[in-house]
PDB file of N, CA and C in Angstrom:
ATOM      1  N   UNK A   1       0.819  -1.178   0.000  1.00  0.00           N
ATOM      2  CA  UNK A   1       0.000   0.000   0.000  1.00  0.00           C
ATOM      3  C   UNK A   1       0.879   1.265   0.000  1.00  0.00           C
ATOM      4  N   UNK A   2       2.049   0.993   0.813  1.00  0.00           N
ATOM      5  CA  UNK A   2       3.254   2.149   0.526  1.00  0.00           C
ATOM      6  C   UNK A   2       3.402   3.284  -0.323  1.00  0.00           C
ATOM      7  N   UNK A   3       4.026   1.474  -1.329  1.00  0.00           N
ATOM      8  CA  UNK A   3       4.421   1.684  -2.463  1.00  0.00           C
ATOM      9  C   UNK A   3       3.829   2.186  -3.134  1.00  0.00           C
ATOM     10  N   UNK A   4       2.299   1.795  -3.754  1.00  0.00           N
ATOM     11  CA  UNK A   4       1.413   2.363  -4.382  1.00  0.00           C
ATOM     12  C   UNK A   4       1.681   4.135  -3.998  1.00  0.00           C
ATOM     13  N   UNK A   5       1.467   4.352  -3.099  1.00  0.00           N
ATOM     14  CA  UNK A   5       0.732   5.540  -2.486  1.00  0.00           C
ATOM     15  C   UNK A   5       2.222   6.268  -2.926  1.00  0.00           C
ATOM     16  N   UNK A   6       3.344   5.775  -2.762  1.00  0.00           N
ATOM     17  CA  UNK A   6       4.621   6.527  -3.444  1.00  0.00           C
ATOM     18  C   UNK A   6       4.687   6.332  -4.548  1.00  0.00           C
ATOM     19  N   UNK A   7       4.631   5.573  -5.585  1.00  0.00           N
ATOM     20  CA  UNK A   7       4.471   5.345  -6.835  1.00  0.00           C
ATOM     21  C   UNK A   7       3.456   6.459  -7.690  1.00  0.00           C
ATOM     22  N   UNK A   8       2.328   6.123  -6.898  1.00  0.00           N
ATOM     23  CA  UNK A   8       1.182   7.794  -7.380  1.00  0.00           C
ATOM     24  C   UNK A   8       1.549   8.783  -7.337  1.00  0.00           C
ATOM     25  N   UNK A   9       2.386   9.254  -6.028  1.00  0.00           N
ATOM     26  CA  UNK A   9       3.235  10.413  -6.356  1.00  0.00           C
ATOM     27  C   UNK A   9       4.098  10.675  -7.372  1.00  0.00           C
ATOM     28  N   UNK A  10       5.336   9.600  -7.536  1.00  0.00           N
ATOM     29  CA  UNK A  10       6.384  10.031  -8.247  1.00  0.00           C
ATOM     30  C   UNK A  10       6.030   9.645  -9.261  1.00  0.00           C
ATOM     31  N   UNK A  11       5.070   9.238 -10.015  1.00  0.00           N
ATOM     32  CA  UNK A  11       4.880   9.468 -11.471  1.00  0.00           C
ATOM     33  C   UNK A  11       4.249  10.909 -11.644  1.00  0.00           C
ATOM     34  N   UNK A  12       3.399  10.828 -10.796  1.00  0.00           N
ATOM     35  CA  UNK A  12       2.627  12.364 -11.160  1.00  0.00           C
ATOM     36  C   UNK A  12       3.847  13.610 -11.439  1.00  0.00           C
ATOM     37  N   UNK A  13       4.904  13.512 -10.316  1.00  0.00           N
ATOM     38  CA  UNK A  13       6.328  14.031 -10.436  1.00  0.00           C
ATOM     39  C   UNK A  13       7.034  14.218 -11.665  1.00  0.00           C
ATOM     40  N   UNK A  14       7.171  12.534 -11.994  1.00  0.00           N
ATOM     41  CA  UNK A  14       7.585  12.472 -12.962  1.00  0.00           C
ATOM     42  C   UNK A  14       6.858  12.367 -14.485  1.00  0.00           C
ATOM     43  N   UNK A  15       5.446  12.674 -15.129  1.00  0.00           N
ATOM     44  CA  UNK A  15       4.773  12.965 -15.940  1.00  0.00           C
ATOM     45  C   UNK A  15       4.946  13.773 -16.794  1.00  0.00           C
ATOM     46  N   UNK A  16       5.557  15.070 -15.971  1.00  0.00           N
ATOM     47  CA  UNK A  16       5.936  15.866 -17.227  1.00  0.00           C
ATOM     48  C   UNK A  16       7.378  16.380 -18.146  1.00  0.00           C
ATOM     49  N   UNK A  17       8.308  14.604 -17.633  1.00  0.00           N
ATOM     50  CA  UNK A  17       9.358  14.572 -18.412  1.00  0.00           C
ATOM     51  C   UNK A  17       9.009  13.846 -19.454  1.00  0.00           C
ATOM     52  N   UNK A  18       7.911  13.560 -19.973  1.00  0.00           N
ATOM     53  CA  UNK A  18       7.320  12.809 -21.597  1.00  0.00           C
ATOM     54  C   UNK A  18       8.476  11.668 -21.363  1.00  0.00           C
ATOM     55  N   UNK A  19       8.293  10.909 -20.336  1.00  0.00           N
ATOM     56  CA  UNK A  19       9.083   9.229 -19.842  1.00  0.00           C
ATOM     57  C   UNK A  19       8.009   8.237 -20.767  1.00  0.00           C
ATOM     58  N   UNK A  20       8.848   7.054 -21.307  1.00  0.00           N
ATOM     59  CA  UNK A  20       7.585   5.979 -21.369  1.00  0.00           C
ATOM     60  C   UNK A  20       7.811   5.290 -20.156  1.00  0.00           C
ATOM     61  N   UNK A  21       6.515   4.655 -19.979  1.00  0.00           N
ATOM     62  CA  UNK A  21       6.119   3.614 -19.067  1.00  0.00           C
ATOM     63  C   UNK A  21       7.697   2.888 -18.296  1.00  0.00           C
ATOM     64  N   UNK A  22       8.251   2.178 -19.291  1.00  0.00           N
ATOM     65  CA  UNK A  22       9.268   1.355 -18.832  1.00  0.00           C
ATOM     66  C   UNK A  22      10.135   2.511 -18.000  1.00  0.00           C
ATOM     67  N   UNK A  23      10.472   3.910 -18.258  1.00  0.00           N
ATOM     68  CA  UNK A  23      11.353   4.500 -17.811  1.00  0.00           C
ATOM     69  C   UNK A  23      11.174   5.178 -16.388  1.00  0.00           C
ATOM     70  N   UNK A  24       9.393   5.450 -16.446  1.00  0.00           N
ATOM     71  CA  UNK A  24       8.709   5.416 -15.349  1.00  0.00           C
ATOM     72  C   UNK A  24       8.787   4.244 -14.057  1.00  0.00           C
ATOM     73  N   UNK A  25       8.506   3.453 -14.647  1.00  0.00           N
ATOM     74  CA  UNK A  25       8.767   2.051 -13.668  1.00  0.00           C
ATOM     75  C   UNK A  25      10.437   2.101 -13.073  1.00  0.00           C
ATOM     76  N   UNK A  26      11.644   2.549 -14.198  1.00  0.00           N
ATOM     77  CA  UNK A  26      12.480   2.321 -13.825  1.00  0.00           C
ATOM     78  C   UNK A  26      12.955   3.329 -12.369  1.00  0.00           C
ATOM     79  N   UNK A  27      12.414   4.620 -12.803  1.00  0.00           N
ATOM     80  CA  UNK A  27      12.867   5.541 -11.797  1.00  0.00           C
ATOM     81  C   UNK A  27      12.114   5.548 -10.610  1.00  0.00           C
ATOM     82  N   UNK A  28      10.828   5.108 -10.310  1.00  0.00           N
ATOM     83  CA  UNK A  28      10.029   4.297  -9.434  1.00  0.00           C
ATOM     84  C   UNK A  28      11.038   3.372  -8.409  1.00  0.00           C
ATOM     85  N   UNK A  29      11.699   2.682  -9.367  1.00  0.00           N
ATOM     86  CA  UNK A  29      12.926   1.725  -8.570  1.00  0.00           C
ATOM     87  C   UNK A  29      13.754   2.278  -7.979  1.00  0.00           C
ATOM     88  N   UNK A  30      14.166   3.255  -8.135  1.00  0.00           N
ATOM     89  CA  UNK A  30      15.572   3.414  -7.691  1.00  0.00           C
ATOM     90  C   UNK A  30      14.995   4.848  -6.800  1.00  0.00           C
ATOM     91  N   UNK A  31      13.827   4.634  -5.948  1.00  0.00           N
ATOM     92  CA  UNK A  31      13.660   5.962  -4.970  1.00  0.00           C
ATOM     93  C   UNK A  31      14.426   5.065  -4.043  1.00  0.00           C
ATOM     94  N   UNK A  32      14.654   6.393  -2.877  1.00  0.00           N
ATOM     95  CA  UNK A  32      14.666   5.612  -1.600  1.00  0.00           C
ATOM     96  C   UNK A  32      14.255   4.694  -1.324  1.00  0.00           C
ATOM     97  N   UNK A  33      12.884   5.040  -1.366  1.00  0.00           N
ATOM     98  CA  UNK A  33      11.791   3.917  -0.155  1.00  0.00           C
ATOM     99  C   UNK A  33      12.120   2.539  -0.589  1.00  0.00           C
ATOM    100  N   UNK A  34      12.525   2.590  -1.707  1.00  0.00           N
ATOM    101  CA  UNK A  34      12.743   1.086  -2.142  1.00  0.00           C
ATOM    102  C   UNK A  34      13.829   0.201  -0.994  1.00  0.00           C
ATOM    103  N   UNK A  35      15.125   0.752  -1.281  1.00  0.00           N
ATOM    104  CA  UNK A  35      16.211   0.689  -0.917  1.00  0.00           C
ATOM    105  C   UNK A  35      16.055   0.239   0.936  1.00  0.00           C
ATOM    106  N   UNK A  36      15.074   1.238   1.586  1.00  0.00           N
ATOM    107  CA  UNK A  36      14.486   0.825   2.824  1.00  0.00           C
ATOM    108  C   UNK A  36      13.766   0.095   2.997  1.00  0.00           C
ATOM    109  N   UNK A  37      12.603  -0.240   1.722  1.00  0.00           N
ATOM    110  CA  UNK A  37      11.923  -1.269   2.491  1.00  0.00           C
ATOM    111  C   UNK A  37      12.706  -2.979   2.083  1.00  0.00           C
ATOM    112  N   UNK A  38      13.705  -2.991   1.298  1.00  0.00           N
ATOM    113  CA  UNK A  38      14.849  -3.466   1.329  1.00  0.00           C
ATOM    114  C   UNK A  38      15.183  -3.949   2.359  1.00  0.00           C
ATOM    115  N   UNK A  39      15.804  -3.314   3.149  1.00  0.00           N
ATOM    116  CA  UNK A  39      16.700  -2.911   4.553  1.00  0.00           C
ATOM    117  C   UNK A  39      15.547  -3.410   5.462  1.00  0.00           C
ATOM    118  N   UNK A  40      14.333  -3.737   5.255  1.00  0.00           N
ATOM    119  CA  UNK A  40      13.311  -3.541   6.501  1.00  0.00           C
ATOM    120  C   UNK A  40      13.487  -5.105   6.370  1.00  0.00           C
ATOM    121  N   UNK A  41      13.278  -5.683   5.155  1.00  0.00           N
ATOM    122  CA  UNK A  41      13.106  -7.324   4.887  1.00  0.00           C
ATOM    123  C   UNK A  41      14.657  -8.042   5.317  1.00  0.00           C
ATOM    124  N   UNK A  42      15.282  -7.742   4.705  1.00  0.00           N
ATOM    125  CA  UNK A  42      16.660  -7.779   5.556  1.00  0.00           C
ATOM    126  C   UNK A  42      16.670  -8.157   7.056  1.00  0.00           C
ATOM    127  N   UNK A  43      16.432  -6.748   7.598  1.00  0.00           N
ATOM    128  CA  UNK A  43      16.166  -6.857   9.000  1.00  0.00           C
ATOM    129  C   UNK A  43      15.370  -8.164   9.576  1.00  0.00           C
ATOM    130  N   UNK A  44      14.275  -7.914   8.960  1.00  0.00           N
ATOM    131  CA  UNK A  44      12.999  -9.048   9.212  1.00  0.00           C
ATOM    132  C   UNK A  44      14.111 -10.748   9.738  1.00  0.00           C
ATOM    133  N   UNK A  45      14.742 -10.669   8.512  1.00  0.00           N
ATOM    134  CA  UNK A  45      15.443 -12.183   8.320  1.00  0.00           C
ATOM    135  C   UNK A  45      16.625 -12.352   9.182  1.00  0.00           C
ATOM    136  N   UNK A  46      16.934 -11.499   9.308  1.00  0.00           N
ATOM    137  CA  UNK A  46      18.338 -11.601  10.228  1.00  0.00           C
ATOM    138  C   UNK A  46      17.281 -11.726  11.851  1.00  0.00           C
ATOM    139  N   UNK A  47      16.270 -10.842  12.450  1.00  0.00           N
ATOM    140  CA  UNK A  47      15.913 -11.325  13.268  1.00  0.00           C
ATOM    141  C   UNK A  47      14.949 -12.918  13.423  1.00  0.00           C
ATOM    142  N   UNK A  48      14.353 -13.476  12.323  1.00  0.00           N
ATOM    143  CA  UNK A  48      14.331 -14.509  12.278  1.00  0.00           C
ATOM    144  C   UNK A  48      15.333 -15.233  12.337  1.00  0.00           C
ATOM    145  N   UNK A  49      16.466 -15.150  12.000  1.00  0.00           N
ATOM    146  CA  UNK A  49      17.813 -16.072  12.710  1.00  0.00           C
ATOM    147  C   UNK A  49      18.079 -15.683  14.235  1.00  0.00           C
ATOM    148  N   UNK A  50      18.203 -14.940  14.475  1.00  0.00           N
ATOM    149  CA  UNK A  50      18.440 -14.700  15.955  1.00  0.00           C
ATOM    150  C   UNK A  50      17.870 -15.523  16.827  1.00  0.00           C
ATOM    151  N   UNK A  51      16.276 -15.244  16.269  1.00  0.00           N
ATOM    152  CA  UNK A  51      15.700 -16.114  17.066  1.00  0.00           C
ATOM    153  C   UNK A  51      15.826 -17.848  17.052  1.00  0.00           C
ATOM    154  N   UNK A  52      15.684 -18.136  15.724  1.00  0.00           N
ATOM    155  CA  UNK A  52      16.114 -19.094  15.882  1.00  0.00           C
ATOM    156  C   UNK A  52      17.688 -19.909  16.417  1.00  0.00           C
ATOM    157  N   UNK A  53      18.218 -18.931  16.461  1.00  0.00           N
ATOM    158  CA  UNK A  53      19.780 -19.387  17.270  1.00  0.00           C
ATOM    159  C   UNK A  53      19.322 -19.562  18.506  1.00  0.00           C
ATOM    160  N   UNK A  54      17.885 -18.709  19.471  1.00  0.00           N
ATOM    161  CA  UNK A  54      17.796 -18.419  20.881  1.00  0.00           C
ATOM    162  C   UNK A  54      17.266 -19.684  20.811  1.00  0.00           C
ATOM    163  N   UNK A  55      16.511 -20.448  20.060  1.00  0.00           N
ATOM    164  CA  UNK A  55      15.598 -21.419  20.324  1.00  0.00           C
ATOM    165  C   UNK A  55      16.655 -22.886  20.744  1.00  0.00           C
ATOM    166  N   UNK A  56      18.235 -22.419  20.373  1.00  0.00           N
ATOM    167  CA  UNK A  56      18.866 -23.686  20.538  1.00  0.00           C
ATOM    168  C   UNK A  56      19.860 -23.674  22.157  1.00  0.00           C
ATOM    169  N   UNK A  57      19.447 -21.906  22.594  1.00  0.00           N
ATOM    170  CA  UNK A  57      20.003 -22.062  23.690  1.00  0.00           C
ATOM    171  C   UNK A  57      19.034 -23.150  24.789  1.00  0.00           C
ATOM    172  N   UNK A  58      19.662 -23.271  25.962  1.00  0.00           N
ATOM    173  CA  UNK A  58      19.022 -24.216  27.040  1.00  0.00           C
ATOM    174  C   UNK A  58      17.569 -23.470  27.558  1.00  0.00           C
ATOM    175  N   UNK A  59      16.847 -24.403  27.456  1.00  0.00           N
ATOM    176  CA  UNK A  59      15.187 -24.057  27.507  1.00  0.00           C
ATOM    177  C   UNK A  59      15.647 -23.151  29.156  1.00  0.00           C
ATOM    178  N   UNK A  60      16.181 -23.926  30.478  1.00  0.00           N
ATOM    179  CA  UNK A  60      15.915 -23.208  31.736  1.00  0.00           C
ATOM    180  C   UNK A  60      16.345 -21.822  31.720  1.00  0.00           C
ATOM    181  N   UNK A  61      17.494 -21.805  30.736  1.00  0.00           N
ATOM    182  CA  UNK A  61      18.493 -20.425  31.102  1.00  0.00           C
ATOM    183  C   UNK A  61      17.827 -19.276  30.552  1.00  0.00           C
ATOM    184  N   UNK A  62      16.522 -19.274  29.351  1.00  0.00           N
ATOM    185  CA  UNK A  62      15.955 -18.631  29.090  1.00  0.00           C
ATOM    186  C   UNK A  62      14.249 -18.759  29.869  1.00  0.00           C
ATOM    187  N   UNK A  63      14.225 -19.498  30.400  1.00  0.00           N
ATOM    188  CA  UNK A  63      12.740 -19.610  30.725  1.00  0.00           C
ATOM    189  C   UNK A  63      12.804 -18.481  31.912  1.00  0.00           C
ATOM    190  N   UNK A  64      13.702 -18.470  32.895  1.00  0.00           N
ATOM    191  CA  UNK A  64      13.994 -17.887  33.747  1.00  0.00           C
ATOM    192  C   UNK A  64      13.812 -16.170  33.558  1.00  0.00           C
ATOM    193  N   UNK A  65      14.739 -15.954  32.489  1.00  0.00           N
ATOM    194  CA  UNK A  65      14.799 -14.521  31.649  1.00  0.00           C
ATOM    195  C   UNK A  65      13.498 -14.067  31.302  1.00  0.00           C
ATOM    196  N   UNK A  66      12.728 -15.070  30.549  1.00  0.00           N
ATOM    197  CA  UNK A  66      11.263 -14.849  30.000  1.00  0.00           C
ATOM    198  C   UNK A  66      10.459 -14.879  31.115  1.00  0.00           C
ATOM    199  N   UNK A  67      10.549 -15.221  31.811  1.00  0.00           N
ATOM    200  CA  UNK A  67       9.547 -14.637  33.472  1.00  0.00           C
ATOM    201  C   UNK A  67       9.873 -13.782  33.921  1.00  0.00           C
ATOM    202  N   UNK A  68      10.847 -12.961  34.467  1.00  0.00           N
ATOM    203  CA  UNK A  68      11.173 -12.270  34.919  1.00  0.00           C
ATOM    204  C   UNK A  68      10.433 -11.056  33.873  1.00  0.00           C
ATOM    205  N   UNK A  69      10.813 -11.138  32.830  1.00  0.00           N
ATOM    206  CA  UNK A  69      10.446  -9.890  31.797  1.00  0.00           C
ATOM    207  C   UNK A  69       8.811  -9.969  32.185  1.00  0.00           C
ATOM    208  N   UNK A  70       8.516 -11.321  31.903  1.00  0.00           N
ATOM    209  CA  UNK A  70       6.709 -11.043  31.628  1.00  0.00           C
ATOM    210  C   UNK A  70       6.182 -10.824  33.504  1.00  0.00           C
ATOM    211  N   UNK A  71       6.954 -11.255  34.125  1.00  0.00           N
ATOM    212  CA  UNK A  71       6.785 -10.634  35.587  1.00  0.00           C
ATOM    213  C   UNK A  71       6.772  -8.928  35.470  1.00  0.00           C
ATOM    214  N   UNK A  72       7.743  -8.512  34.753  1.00  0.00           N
ATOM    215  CA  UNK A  72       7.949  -7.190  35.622  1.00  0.00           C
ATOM    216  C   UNK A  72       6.788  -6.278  34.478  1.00  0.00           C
ATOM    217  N   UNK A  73       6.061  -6.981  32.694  1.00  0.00           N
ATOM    218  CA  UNK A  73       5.891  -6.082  32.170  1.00  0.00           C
ATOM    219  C   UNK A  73       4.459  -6.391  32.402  1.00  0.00           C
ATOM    220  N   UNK A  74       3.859  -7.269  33.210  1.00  0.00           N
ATOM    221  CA  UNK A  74       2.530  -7.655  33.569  1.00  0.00           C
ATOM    222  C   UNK A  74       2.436  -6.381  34.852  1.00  0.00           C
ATOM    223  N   UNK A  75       3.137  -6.147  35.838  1.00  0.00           N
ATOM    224  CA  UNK A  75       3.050  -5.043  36.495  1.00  0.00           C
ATOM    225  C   UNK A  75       3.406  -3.653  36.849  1.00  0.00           C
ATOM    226  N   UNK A  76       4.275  -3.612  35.562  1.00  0.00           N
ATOM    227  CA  UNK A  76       4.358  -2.151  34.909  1.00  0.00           C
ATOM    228  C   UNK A  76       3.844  -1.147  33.604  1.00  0.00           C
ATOM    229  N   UNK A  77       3.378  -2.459  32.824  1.00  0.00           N
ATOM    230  CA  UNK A  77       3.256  -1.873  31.306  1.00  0.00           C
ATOM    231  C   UNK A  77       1.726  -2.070  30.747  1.00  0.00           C
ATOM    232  N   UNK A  78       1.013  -0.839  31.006  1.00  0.00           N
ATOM    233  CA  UNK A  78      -0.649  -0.994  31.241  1.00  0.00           C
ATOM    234  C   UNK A  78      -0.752  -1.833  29.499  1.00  0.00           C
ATOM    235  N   UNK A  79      -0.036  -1.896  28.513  1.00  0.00           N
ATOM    236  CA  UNK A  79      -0.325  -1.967  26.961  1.00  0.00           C
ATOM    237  C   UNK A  79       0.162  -3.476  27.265  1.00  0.00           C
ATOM    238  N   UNK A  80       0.494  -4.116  27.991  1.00  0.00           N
ATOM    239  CA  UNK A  80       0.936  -5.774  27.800  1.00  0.00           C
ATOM    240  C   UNK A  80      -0.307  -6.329  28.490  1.00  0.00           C
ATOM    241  N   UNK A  81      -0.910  -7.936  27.929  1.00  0.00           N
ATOM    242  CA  UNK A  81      -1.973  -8.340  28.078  1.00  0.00           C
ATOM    243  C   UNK A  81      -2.812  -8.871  27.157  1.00  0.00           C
ATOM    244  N   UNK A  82      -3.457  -8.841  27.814  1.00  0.00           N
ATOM    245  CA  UNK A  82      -4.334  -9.675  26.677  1.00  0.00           C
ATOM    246  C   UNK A  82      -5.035  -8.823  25.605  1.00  0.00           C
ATOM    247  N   UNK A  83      -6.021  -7.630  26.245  1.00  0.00           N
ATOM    248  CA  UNK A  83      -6.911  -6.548  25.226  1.00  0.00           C
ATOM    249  C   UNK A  83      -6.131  -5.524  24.693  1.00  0.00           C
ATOM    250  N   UNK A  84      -4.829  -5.084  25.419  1.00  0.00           N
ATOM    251  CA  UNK A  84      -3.871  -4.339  24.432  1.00  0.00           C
ATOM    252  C   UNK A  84      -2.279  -5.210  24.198  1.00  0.00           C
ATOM    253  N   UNK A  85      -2.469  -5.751  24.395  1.00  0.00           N
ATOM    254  CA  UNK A  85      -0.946  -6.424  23.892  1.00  0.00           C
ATOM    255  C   UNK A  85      -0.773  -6.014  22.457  1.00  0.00           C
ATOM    256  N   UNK A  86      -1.558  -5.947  21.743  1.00  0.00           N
ATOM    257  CA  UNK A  86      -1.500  -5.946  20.045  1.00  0.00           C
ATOM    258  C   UNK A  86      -1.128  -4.636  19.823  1.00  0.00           C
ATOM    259  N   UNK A  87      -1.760  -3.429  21.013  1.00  0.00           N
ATOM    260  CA  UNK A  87      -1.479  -1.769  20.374  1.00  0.00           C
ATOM    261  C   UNK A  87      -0.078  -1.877  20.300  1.00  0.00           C
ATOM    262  N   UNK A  88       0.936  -2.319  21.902  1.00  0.00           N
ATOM    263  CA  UNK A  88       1.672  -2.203  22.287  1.00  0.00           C
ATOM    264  C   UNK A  88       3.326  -1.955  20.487  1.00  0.00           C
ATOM    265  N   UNK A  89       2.695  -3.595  20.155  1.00  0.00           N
ATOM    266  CA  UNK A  89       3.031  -3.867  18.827  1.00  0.00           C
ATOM    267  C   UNK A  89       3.228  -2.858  17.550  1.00  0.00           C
ATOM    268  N   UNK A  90       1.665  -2.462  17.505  1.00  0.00           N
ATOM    269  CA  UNK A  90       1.630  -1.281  16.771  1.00  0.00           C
ATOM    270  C   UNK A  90       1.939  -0.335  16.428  1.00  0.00           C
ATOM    271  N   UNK A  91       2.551  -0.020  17.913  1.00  0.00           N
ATOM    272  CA  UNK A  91       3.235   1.661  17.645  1.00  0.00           C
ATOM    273  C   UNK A  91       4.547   1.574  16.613  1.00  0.00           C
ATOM    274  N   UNK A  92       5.523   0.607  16.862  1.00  0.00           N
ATOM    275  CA  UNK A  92       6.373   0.887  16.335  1.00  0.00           C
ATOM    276  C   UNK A  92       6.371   0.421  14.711  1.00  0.00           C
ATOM    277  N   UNK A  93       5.234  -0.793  14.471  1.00  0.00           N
ATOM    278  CA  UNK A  93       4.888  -0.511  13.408  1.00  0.00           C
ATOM    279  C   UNK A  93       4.001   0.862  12.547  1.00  0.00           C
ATOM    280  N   UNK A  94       3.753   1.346  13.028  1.00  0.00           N
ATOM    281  CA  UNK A  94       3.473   2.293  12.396  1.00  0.00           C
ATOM    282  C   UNK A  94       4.175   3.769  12.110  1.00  0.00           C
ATOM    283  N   UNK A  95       5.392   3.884  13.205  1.00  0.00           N
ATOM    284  CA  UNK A  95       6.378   4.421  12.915  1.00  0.00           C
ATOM    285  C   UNK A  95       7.148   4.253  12.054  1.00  0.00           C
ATOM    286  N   UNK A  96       7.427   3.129  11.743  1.00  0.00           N
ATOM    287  CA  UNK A  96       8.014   2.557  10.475  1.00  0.00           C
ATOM    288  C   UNK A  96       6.978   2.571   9.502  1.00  0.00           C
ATOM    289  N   UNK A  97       6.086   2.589   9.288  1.00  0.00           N
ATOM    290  CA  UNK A  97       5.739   2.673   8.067  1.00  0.00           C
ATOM    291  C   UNK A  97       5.395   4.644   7.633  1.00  0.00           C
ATOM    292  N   UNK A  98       5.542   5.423   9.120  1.00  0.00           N
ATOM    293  CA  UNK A  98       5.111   6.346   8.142  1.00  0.00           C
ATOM    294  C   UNK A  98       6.442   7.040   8.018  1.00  0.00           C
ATOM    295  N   UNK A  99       7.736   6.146   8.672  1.00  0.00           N
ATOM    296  CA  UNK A  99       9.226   6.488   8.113  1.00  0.00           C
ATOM    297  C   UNK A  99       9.471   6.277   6.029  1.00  0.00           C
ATOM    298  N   UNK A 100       8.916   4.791   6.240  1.00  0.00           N
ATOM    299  CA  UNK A 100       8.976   4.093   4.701  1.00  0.00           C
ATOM    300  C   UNK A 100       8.489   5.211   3.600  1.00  0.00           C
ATOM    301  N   UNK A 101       7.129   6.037   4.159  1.00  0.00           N
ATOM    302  CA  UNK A 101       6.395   6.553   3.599  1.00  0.00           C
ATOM    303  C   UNK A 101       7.256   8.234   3.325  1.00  0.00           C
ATOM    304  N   UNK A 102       7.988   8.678   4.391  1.00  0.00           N
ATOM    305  CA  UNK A 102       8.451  10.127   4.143  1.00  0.00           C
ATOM    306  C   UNK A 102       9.566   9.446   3.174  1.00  0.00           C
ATOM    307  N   UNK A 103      10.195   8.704   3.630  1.00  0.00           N
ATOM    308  CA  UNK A 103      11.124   8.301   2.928  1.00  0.00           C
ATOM    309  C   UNK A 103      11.489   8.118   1.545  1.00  0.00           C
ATOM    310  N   UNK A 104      10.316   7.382   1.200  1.00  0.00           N
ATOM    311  CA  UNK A 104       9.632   7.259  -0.224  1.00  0.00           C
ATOM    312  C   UNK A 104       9.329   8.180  -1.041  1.00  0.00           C
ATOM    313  N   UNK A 105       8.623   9.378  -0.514  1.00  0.00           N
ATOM    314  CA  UNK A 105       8.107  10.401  -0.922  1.00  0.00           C
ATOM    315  C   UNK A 105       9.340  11.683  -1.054  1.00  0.00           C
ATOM    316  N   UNK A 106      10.934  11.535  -0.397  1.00  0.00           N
ATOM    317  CA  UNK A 106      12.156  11.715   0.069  1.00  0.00           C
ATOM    318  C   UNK A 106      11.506  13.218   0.374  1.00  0.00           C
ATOM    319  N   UNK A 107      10.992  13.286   1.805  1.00  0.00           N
ATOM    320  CA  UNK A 107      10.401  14.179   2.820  1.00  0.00           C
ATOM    321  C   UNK A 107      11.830  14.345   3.693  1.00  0.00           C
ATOM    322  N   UNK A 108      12.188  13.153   3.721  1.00  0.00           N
ATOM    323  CA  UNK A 108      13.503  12.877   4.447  1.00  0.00           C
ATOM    324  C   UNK A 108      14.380  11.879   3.973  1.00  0.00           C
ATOM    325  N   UNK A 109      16.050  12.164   4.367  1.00  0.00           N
ATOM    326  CA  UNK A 109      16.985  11.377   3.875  1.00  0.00           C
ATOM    327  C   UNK A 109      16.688  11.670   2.120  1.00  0.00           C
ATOM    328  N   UNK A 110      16.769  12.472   1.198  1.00  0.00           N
ATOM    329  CA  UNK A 110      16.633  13.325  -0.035  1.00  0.00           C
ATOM    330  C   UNK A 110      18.135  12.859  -0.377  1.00  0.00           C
ATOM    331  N   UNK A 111      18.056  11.866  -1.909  1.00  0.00           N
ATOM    332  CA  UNK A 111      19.207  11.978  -2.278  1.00  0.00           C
ATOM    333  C   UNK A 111      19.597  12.902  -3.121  1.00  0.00           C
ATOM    334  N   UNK A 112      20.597  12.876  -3.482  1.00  0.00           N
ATOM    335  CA  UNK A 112      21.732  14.437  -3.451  1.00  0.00           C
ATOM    336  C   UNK A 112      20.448  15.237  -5.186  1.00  0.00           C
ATOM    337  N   UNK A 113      20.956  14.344  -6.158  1.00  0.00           N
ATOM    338  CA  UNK A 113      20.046  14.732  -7.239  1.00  0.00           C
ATOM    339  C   UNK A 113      18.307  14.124  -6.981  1.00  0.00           C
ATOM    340  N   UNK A 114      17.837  13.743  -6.339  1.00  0.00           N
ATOM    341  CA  UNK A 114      15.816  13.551  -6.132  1.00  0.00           C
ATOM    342  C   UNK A 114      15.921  12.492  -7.249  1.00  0.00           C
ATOM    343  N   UNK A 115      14.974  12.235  -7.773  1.00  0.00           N
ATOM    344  CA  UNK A 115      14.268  11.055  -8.310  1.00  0.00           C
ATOM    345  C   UNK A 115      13.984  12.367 -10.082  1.00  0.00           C
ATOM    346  N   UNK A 116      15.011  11.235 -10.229  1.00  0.00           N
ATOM    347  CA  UNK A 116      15.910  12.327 -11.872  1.00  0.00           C
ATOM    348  C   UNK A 116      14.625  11.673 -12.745  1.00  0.00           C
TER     349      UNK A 116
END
């Protein structure tokens, strides 16, 4: 949905360099946002290894760790639980996406020549 929503922009942007289609698509590619949401999938996978490396440490040495956390965030952190556990989640997804989105649109992080 991002993408789209940056894509609508930077053609409209780019429309009145009389581009064909293919050249449109091409410069579409090479915005930022691409490059980040890149970097986001990346990320994604490398923390799917992590975790799976944690899954081979010893079940006690982490079970211990994982109580303590859900001990202390069950009586400090009104957003952990059952009816907001999910906002808790949210926030930072949605920070990231409306990063992806300035980004895309290069609101911020603007490379040196813009989307030629």
């Amino acid at each position: 949905m991002i993408r789209w929503l940056v894509d609508k922009y930077l053609r409209k942007k780019l429309q009145h360099k009389k581009l064909t289609e293919d050249q449109i698509v091409a410069e579409t590619d090479k915005s930022p946002g691409v490059l980040m949401a890149s970097g986001y999938i990346a990320g994604g996978a490398l923390a799917a290894i992590v975790i799976a490396i944690l899954q081979g440490v010893p079940k006690q040495g982490l079970a211990n760790f994982n109580r303590a956390i859900e001990d202390w965030s069950t009586a400090h952190n009104p957003l952990f639980g059952e009816h907001n556990g999910d906002l808790l989640s949210m926030i930072p997804f949605f920070i990231l996406m409306l990063l992806l989105y300035l980004v895309g649109r290069e609101v911020i992080l603007k490379t040196k020549s813009g989307t030629t």
